[in-house]
C-alpha atoms as a PDB file:
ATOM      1  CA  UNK A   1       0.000   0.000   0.000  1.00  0.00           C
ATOM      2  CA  UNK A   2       1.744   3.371  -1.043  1.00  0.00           C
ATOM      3  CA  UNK A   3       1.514   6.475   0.658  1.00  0.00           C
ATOM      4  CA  UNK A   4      -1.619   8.222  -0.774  1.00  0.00           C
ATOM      5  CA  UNK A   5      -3.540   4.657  -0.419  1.00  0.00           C
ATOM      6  CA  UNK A   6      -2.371   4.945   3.546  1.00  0.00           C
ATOM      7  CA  UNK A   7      -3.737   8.485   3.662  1.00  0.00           C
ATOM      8  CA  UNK A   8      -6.693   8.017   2.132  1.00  0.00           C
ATOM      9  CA  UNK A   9      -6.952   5.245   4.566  1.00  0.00           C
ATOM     10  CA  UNK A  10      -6.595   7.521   7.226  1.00  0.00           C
ATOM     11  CA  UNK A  11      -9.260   9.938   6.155  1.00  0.00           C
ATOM     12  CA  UNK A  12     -11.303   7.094   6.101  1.00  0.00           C
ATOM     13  CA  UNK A  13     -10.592   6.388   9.697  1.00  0.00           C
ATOM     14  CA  UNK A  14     -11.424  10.298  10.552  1.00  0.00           C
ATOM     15  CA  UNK A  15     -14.652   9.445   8.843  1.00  0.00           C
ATOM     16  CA  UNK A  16     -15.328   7.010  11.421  1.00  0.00           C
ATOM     17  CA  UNK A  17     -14.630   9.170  14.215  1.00  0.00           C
ATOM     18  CA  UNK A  18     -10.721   8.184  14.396  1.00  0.00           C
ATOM     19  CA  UNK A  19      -8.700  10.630  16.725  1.00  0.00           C
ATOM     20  CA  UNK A  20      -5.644   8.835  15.966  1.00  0.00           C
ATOM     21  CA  UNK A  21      -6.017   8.755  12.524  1.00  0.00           C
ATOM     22  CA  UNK A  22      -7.197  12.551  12.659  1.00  0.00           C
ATOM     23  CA  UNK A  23      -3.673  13.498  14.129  1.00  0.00           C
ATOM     24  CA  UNK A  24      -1.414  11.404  11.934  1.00  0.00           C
ATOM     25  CA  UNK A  25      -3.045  13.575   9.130  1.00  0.00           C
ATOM     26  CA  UNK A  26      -2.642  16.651  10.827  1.00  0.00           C
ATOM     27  CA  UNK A  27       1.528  15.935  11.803  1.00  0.00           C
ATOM     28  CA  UNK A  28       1.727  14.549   7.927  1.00  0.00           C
ATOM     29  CA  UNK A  29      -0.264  17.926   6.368  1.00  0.00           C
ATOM     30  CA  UNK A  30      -0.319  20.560   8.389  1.00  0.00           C
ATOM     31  CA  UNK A  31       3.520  22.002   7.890  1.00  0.00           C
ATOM     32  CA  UNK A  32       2.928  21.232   4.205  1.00  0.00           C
ATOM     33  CA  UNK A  33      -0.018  23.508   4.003  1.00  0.00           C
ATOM     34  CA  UNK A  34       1.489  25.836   6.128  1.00  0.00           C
ATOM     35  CA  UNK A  35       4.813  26.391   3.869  1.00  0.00           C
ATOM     36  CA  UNK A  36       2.424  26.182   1.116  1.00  0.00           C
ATOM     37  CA  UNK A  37      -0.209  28.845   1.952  1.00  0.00           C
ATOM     38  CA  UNK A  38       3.008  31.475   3.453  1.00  0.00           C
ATOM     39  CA  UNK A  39       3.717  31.416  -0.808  1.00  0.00           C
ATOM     40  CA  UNK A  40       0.234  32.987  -0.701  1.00  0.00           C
ATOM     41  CA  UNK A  41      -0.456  34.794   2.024  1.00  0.00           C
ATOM     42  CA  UNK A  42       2.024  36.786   4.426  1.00  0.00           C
ATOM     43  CA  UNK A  43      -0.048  37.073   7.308  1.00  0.00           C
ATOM     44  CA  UNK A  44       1.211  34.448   9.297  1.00  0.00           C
ATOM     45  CA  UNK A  45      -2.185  34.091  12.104  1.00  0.00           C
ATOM     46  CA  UNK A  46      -4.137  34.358   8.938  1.00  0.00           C
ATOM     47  CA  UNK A  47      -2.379  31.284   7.635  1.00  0.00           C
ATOM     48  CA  UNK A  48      -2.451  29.794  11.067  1.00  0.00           C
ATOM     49  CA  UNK A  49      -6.091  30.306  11.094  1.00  0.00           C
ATOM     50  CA  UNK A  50      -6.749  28.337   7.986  1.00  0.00           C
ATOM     51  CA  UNK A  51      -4.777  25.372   8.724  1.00  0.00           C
ATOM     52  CA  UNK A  52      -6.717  25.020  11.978  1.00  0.00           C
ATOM     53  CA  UNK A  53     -10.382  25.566   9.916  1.00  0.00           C
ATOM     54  CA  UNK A  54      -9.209  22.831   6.976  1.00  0.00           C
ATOM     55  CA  UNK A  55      -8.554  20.536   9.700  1.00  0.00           C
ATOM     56  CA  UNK A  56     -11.846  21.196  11.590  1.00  0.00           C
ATOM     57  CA  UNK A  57     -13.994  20.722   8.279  1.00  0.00           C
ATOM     58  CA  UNK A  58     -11.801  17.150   7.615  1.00  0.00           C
ATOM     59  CA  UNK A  59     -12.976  16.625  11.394  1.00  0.00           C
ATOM     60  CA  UNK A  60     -16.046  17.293  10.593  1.00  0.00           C
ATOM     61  CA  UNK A  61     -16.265  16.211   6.479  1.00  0.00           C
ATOM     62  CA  UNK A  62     -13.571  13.284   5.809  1.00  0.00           C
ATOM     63  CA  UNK A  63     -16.693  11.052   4.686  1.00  0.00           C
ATOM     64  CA  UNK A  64     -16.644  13.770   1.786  1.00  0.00           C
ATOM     65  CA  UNK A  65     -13.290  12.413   0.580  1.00  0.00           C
ATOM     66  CA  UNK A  66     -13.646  10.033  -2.382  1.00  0.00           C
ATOM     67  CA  UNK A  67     -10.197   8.556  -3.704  1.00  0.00           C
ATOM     68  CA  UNK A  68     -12.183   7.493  -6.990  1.00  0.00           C
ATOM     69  CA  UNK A  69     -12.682  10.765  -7.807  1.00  0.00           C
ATOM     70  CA  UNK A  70      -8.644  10.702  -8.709  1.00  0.00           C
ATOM     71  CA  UNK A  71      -8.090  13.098  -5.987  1.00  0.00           C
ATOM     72  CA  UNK A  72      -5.207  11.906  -3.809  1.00  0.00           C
ATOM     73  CA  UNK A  73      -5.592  13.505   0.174  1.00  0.00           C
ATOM     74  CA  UNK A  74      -3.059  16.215  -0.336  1.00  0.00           C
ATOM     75  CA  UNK A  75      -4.811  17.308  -3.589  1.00  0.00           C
ATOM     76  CA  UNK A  76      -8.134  17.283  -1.486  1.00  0.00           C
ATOM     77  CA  UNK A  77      -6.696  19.256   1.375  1.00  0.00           C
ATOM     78  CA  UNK A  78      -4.949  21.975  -0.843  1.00  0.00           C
ATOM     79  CA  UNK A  79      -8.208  22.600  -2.466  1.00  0.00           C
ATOM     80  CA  UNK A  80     -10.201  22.759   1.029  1.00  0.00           C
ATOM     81  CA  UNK A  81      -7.199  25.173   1.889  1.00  0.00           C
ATOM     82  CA  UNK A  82      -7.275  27.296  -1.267  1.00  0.00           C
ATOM     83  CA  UNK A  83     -10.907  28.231  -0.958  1.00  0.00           C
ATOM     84  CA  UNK A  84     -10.390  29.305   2.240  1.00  0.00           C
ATOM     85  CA  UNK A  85      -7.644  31.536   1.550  1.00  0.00           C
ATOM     86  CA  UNK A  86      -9.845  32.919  -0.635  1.00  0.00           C
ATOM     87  CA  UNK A  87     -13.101  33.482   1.481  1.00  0.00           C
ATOM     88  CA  UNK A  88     -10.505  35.188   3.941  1.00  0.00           C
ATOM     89  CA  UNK A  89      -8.847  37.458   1.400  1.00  0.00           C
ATOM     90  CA  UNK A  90     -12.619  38.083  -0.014  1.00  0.00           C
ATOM     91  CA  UNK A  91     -13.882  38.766   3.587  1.00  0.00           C
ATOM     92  CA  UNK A  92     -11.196  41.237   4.375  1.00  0.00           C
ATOM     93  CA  UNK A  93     -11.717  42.948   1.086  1.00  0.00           C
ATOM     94  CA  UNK A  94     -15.174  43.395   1.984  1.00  0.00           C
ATOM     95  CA  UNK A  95     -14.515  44.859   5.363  1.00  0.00           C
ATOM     96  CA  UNK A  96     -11.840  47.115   4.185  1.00  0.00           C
ATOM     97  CA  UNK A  97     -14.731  48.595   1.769  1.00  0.00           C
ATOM     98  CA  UNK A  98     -17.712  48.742   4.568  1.00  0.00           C
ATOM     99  CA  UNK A  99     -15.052  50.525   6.856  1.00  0.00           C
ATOM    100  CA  UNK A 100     -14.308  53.098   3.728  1.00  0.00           C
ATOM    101  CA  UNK A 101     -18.101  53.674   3.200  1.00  0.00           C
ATOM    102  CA  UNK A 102     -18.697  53.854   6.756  1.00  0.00           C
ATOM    103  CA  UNK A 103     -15.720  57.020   7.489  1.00  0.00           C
ATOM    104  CA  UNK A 104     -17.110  59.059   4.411  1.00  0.00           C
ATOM    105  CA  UNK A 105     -20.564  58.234   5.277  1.00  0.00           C
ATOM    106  CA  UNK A 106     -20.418  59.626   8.449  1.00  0.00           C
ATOM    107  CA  UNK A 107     -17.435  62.091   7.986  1.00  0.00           C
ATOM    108  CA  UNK A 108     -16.006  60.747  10.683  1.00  0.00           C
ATOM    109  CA  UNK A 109     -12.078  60.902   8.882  1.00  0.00           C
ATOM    110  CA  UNK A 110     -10.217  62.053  11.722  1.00  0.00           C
ATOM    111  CA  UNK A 111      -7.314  63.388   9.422  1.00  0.00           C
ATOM    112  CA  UNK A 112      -4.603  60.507   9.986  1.00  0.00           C
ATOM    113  CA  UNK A 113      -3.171  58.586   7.092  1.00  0.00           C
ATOM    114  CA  UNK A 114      -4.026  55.711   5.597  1.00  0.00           C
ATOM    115  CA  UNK A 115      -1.899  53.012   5.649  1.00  0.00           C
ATOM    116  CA  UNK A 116      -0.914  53.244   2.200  1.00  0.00           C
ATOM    117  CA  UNK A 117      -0.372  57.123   2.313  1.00  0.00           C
ATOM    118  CA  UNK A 118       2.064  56.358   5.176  1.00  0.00           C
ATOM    119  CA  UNK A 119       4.221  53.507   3.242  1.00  0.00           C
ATOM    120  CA  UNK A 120       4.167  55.825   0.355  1.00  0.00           C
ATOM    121  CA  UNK A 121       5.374  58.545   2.434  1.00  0.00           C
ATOM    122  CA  UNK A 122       7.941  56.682   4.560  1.00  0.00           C
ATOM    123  CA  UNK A 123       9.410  56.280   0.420  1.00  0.00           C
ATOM    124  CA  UNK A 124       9.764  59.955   0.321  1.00  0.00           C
ATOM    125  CA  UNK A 125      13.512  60.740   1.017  1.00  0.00           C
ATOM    126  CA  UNK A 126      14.530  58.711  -2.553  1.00  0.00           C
ATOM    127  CA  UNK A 127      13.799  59.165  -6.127  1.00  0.00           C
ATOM    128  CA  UNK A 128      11.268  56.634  -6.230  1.00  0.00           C
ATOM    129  CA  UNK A 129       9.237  57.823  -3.391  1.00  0.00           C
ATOM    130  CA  UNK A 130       9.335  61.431  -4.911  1.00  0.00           C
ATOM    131  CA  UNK A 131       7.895  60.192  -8.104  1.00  0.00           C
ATOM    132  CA  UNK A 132       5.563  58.136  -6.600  1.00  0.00           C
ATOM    133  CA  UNK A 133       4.042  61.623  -4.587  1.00  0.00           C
ATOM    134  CA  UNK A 134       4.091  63.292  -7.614  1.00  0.00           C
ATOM    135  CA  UNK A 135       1.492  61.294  -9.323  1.00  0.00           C
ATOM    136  CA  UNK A 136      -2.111  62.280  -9.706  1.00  0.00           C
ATOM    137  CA  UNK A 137      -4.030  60.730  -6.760  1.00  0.00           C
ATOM    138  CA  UNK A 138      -6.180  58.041  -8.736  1.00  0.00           C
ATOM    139  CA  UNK A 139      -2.747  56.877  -9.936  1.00  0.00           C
ATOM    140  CA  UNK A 140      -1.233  56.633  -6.436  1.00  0.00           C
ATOM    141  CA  UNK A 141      -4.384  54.935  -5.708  1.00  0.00           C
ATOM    142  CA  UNK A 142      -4.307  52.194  -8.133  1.00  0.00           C
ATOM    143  CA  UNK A 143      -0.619  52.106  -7.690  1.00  0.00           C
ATOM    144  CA  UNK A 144      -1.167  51.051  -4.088  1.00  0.00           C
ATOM    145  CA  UNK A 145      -3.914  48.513  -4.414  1.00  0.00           C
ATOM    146  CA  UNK A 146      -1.938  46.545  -6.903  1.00  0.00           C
ATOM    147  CA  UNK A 147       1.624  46.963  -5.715  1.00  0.00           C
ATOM    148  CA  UNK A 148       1.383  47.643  -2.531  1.00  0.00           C
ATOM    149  CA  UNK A 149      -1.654  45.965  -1.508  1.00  0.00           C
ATOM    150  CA  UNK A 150      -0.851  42.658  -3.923  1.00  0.00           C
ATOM    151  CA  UNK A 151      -4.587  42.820  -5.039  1.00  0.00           C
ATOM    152  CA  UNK A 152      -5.744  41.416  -8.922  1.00  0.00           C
ATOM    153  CA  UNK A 153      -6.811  44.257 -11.113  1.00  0.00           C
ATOM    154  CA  UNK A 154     -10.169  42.872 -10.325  1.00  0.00           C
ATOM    155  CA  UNK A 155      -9.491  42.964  -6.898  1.00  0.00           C
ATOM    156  CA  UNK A 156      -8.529  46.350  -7.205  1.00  0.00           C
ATOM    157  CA  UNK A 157     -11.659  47.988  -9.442  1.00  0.00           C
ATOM    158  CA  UNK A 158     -13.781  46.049  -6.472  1.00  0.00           C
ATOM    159  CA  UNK A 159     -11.683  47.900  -3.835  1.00  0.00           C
ATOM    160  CA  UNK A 160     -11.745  51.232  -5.588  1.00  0.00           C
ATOM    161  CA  UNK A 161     -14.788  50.923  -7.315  1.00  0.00           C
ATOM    162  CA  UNK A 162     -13.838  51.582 -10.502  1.00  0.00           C
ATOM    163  CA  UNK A 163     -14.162  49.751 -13.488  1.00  0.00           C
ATOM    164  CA  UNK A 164     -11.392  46.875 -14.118  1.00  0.00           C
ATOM    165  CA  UNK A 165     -10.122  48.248 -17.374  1.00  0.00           C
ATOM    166  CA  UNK A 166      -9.794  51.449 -15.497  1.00  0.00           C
ATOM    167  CA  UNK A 167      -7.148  50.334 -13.288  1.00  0.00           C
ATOM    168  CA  UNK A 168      -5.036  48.276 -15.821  1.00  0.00           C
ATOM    169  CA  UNK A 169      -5.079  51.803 -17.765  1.00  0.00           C
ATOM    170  CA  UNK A 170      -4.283  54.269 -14.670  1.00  0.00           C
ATOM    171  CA  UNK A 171      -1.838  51.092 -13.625  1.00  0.00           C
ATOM    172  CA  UNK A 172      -0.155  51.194 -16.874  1.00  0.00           C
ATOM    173  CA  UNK A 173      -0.111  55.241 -16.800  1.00  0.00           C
ATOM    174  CA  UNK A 174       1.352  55.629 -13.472  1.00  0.00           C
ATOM    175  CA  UNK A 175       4.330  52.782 -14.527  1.00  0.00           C
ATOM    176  CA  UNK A 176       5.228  54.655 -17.629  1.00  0.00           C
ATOM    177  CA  UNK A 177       4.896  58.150 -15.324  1.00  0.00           C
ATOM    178  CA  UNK A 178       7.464  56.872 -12.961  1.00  0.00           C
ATOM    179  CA  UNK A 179       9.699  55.073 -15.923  1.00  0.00           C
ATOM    180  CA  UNK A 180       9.735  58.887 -17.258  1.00  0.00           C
ATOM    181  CA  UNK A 181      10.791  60.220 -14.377  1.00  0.00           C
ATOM    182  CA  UNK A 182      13.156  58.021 -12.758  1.00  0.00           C
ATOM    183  CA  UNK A 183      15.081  57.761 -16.544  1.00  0.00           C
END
């Protein structure tokens, strides 16, 4: 019996109720998936956080597993793992957004930076940080959200609510801005 065979074995055994079996998956997989989803993701409790959720829904789902379905376990854990990082990257996106609406509905912007106006500014004693404070403020914007912030251009247009051809143009402008003037 190879390896994935024994693990699917195992999952079996969780299926059943199998605390044994439950941590011999979790020693095997959970460093794996941790190394794996830090390529992803640099918050490190975040990353925590979904390790610990993957292995509560195999807890609570391992009867789900079918090794017919040409999935081997690590296959079927990575995918339990990569939906997750996504629901967490959506769900922060959407409170990030709520939070925005909420400060300009109710004026309450108490004057201090955002976090990306204070990254940008702690670039300001070089060239590049210069350059980057003399572009426009939709291109700074953009700029931020997809350098800075690591988000898709779809991500992004969500974020800024702008269309997504939008920000691959002011994207594309503000790169060729700061080409210009750091030439």
């Amino acid at each position: 019996m190879g390896q994935s065979e024994e693990h699917a074995a195992l999952l079996y055994a969780v299926a059943d109720g199998d605390r044994v079996a439950f941590e011999l998956l979790y020693r095997h997989y959970a460093p794996w998936l941790t190394a794996r989803l830090r390529y992803r993701c640099a918050d490190a409790a975040l990353v925590d956080d979904i390790v610990q959720e993957v292995f509560v829904s195999v807890w609570r789902g391992a009867s789900r597993y079918r090794q017919q379905d040409g999935a081997d376990v690590a296959g079927w854990l990575w995918r339990i793992c990569a939906r997750r990082l996504a629901d967490a990257t959506r769900r922060h996106s959407s409170r990030q957004r709520l939070q925005a609406l909420l400060v300009r509905f109710r004026g309450h912007d108490d004057g201090s930076p955002s976090a990306e106006d204070s990254v940008l500014g702690g670039l300001a004693h070089g060239d590049l940080g210069a350059a980057i404070e003399r572009l426009p403020t939709d291109l700074r914007a953009v700029l931020a959200a997809t350098v800075l912030d690591g988000m898709t251009s779809k991500e992004a247009s969500v974020a800024l609510s702008i269309p997504e051809g939008t920000v691959k143009s002011r994207a594309s402008r503000a790169r060729r801005r700061l080409r210009e003037e750091l030439a």
